[in-house]
Protein backbone atom coordinates (compact mmCIF):
# COMPACT_ATOMS: atom_id res chain seq x y z
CA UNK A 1 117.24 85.28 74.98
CA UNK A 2 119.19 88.23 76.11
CA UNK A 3 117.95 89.79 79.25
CA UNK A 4 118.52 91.14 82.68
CA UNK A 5 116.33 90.48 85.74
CA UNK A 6 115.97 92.11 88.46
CA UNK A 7 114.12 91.26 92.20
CA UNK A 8 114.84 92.01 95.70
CA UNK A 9 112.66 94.58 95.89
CA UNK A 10 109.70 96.27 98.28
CA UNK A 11 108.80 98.09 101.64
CA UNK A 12 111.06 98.37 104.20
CA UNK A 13 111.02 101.04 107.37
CA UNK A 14 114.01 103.37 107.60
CA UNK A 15 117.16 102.36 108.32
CA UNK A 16 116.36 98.94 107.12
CA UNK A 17 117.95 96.68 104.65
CA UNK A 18 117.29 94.88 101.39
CA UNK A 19 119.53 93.12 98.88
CA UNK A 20 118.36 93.73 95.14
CA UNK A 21 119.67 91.15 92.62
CA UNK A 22 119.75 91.17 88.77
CA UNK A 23 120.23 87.90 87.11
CA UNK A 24 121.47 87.93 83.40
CA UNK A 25 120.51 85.47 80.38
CA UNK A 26 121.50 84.32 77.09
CA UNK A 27 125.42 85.42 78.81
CA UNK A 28 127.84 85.68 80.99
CA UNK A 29 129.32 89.28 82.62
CA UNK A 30 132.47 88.53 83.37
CA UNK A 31 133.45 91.21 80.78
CA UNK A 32 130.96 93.57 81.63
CA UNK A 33 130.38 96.36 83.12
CA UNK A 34 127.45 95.77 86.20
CA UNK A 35 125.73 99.08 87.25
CA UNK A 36 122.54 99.42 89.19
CA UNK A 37 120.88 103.35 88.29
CA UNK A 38 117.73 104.56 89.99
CA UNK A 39 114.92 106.27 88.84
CA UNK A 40 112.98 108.10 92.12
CA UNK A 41 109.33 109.61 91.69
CA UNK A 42 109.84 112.95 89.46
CA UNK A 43 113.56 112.44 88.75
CA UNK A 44 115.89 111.21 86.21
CA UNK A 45 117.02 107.79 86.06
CA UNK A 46 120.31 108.19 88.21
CA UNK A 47 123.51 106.08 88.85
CA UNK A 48 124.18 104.49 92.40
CA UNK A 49 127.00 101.55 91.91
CA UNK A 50 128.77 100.33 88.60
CA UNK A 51 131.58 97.55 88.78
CA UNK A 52 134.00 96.67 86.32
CA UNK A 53 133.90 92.98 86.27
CA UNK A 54 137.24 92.10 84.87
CA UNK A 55 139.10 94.44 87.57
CA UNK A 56 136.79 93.92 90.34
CA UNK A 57 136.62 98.13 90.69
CA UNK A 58 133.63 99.93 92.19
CA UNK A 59 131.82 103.01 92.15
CA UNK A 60 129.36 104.84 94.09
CA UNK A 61 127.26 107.61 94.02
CA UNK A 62 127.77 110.06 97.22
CA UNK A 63 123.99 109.30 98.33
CA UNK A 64 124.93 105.93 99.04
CA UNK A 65 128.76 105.38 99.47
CA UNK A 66 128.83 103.47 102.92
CA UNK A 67 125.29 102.09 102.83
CA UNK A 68 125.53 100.21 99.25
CA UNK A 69 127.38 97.46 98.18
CA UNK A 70 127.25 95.62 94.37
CA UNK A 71 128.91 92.42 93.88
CA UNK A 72 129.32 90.12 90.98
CA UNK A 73 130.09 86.62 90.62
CA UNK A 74 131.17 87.37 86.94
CA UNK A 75 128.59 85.03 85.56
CA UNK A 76 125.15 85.66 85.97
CA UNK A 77 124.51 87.71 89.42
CA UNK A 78 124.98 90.97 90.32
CA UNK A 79 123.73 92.20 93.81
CA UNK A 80 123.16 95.59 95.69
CA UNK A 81 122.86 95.29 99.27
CA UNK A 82 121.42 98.28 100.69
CA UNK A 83 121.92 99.32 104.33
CA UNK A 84 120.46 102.03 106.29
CA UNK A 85 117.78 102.93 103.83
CA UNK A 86 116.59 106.02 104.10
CA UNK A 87 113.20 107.67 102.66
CA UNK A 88 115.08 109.35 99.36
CA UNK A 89 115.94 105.90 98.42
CA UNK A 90 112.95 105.16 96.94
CA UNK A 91 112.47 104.86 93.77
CA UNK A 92 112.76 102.07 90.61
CA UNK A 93 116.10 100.30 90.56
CA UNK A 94 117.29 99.25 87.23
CA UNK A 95 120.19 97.25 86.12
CA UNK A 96 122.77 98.00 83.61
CA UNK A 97 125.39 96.09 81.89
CA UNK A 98 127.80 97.33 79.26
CA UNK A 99 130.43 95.02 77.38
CA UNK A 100 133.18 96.96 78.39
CA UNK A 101 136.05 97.23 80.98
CA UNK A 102 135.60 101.15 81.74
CA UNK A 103 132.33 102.35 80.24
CA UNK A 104 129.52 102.00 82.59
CA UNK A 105 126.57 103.84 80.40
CA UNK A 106 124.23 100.59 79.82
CA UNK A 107 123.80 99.09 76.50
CA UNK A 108 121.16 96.52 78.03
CA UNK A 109 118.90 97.04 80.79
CA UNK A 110 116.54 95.43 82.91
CA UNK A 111 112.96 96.28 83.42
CA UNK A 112 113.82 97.26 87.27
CA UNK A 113 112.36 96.14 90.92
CA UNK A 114 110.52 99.08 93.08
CA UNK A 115 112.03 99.83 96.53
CA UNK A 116 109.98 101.96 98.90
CA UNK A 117 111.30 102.70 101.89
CA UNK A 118 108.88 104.53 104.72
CA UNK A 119 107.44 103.77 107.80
């Protein structure tokens, strides 16, 4: 079966950390594109971190360049550690994976992991 998983999620105080992680099944992303988007409380779903597996590139949105990181081991995990989280982070994280080396708009997604962050 074909699905994404995500976990890593919950409360954490500001300026705390957490490390979300989205585990894939039924294959392998080393062709893929990985992307975490977020969906926060009366907002669009919006894109923090894509990367292109087969290059190793990354992107970030603004709101979290030097606090986020995604990895991949180009099989089955893709992580997003977050640093210094901040109340505006909250929201549903979701992740995304496209077959593709420069497209990063998901053609599968997971059902996402909640991350509230307030003291």
């Amino acid at each position: 079966q074909v699905q994404l998983v995500e976990s890593g999620g919950g409360l954490v105080q500001p300026g705390g950390s957490l490390r979300l992680s989205c585990v894939a099944s039924g294959f392998t992303t080393g062709k893929y594109v990985m992307s975490w988007f977020r969906q926060r409380p009366g907002k669009e779903r919006e894109l923090v971190a894509f990367i292109i597996n087969v290059s190793g590139k990354t992107r970030y949105a603004d709101s979290v360049k030097d606090r986020f990181q995604i990895s991949s081991d180009n099989e089955t995990h893709t992580s997003l550690q977050m640093n210094g989280l901040k109340p505006e982070d909250t929201a549903v994280y979701y992740c995304g994976a496209r077959h593709s080396s420069y497209n990063c708009e998901p053609a599968r997604w997971g059902k996402g992991t909640q991350v509230t962050v307030s003291s």
